[in-house]
C-alpha atoms as a PDB file:
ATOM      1  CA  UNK A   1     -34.664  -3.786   8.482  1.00  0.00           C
ATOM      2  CA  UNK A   2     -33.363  -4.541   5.128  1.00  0.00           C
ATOM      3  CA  UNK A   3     -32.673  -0.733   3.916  1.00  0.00           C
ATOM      4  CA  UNK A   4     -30.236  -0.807   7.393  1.00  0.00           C
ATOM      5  CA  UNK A   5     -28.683  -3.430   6.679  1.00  0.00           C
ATOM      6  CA  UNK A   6     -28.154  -2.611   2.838  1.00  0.00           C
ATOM      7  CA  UNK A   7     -27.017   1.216   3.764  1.00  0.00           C
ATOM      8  CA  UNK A   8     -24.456   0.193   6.583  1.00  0.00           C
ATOM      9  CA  UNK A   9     -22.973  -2.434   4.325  1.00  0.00           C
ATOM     10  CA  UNK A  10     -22.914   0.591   1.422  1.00  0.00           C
ATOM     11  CA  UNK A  11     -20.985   2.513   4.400  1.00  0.00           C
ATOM     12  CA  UNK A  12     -18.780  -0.381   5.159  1.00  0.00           C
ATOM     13  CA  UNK A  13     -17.705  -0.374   1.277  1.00  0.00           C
ATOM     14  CA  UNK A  14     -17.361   2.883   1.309  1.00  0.00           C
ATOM     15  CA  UNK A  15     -14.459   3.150   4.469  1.00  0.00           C
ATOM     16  CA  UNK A  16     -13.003   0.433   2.935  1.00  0.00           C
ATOM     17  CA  UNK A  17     -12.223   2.060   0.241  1.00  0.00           C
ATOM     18  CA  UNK A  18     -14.066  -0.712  -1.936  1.00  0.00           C
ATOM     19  CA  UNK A  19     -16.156   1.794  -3.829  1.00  0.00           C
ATOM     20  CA  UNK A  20     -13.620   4.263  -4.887  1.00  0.00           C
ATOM     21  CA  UNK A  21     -11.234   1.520  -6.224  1.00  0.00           C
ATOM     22  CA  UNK A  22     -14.598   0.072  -8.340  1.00  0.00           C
ATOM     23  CA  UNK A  23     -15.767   3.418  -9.335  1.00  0.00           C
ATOM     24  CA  UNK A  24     -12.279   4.570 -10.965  1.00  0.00           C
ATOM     25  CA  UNK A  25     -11.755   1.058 -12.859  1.00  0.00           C
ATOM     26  CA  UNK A  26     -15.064   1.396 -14.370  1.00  0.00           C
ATOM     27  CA  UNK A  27     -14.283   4.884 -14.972  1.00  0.00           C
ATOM     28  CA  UNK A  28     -11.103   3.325 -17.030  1.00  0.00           C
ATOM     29  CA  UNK A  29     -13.420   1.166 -18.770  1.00  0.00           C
ATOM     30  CA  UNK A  30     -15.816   4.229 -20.031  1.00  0.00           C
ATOM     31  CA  UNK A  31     -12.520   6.095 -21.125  1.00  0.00           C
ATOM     32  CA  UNK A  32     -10.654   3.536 -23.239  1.00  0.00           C
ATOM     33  CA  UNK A  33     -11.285   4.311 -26.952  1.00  0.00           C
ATOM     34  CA  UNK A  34     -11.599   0.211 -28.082  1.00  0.00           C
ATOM     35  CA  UNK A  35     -13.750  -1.453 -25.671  1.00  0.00           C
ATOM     36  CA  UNK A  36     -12.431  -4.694 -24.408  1.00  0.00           C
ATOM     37  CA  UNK A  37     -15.067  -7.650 -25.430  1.00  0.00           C
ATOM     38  CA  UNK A  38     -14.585  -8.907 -22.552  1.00  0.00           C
ATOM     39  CA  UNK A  39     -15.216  -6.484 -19.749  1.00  0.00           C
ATOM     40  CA  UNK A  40     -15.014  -8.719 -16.847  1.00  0.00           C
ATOM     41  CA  UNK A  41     -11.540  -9.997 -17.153  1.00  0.00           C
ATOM     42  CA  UNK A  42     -10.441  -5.845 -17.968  1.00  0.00           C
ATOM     43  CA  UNK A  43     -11.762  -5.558 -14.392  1.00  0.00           C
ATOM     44  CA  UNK A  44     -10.217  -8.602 -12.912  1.00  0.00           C
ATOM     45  CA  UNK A  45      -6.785  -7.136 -14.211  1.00  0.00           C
ATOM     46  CA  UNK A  46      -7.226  -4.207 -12.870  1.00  0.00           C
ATOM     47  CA  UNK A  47      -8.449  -5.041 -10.084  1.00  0.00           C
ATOM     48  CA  UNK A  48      -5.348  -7.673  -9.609  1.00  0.00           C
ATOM     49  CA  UNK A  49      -3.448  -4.274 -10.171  1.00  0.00           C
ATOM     50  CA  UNK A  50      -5.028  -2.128  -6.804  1.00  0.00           C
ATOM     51  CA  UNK A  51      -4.105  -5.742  -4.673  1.00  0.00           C
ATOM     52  CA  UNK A  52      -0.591  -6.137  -5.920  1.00  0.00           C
ATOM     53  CA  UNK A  53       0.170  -2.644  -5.407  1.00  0.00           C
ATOM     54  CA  UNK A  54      -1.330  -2.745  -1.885  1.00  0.00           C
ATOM     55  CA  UNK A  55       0.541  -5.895  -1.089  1.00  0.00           C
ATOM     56  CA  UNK A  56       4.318  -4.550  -2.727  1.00  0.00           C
ATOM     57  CA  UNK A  57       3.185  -0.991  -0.268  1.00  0.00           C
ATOM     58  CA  UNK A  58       3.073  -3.400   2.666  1.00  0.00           C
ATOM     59  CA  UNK A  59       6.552  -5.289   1.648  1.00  0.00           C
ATOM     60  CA  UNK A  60       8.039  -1.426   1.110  1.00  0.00           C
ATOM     61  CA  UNK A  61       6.964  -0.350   4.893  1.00  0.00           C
ATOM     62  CA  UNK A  62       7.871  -3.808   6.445  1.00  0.00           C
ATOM     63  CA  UNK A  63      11.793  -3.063   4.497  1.00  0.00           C
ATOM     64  CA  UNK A  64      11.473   0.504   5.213  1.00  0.00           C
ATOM     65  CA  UNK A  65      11.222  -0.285   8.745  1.00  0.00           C
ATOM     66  CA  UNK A  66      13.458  -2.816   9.137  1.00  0.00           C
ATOM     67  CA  UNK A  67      16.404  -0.449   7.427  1.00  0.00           C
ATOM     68  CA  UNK A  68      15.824   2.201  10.141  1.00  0.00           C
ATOM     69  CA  UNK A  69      16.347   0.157  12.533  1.00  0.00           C
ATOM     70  CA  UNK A  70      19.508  -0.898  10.858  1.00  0.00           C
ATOM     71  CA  UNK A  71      20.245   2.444  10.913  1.00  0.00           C
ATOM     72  CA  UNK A  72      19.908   3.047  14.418  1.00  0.00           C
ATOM     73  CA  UNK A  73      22.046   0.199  15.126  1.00  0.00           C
ATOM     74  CA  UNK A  74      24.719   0.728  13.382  1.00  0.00           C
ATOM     75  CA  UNK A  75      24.696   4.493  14.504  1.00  0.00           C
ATOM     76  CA  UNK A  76      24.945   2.876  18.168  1.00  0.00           C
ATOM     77  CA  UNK A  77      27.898   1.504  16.894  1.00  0.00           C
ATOM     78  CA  UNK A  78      29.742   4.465  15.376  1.00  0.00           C
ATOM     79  CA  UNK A  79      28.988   6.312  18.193  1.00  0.00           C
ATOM     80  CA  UNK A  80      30.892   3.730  20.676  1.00  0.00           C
ATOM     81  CA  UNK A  81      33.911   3.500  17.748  1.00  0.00           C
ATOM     82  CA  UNK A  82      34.105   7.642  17.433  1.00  0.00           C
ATOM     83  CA  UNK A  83      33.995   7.459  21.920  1.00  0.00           C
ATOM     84  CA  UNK A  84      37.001   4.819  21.783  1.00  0.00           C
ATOM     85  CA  UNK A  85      39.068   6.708  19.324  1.00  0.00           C
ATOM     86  CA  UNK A  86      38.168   9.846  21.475  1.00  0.00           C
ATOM     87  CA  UNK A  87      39.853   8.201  24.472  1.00  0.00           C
ATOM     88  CA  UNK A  88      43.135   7.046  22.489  1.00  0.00           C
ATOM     89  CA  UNK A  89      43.541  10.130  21.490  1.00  0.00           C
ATOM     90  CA  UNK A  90      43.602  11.768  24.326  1.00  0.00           C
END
């Protein structure tokens, strides 16, 4: 039926997080003292704001997980220097 249909797609918005991000931009809009005159484009921005910010958190992990395993590597390393120098000292 339609009401179904309409309700799961409400529930779809709603894991995706798509009505939470609406609901606090036009929250912004109620609270801001001079009204924009044109309230579309205030929403576009911010909008364009949520994306970019969920697009720089993706390039963050994808570096964040790249330096650890930097990291790890060049901890494999040390660890085979500090074994040599072990050995020569001895």
């Amino acid at each position: 039926s339609v009401t179904a249909k309409r309700e799961e797609f409400r529930k779809y918005l709603e894991r995706a997080g798509v009505m939470d991000a609406l609901t606090k931009i036009l929250v912004s809009l109620y609270e801001e003292t001079e009204k924009p005159t044109d309230a579309l484009e205030y929403i576009r921005k911010n909008l364009g704001g949520i994306i970019d910010n969920t697009s720089e958190i993706d390039i963050l992990k994808k570096e964040l997980d790249e330096s650890k395993a930097k990291i790890i590597e060049l901890q494999s390393k040390l660890a085979k220097y500090e074994q040599k120098d072990e050995v020569q000292a001895e």
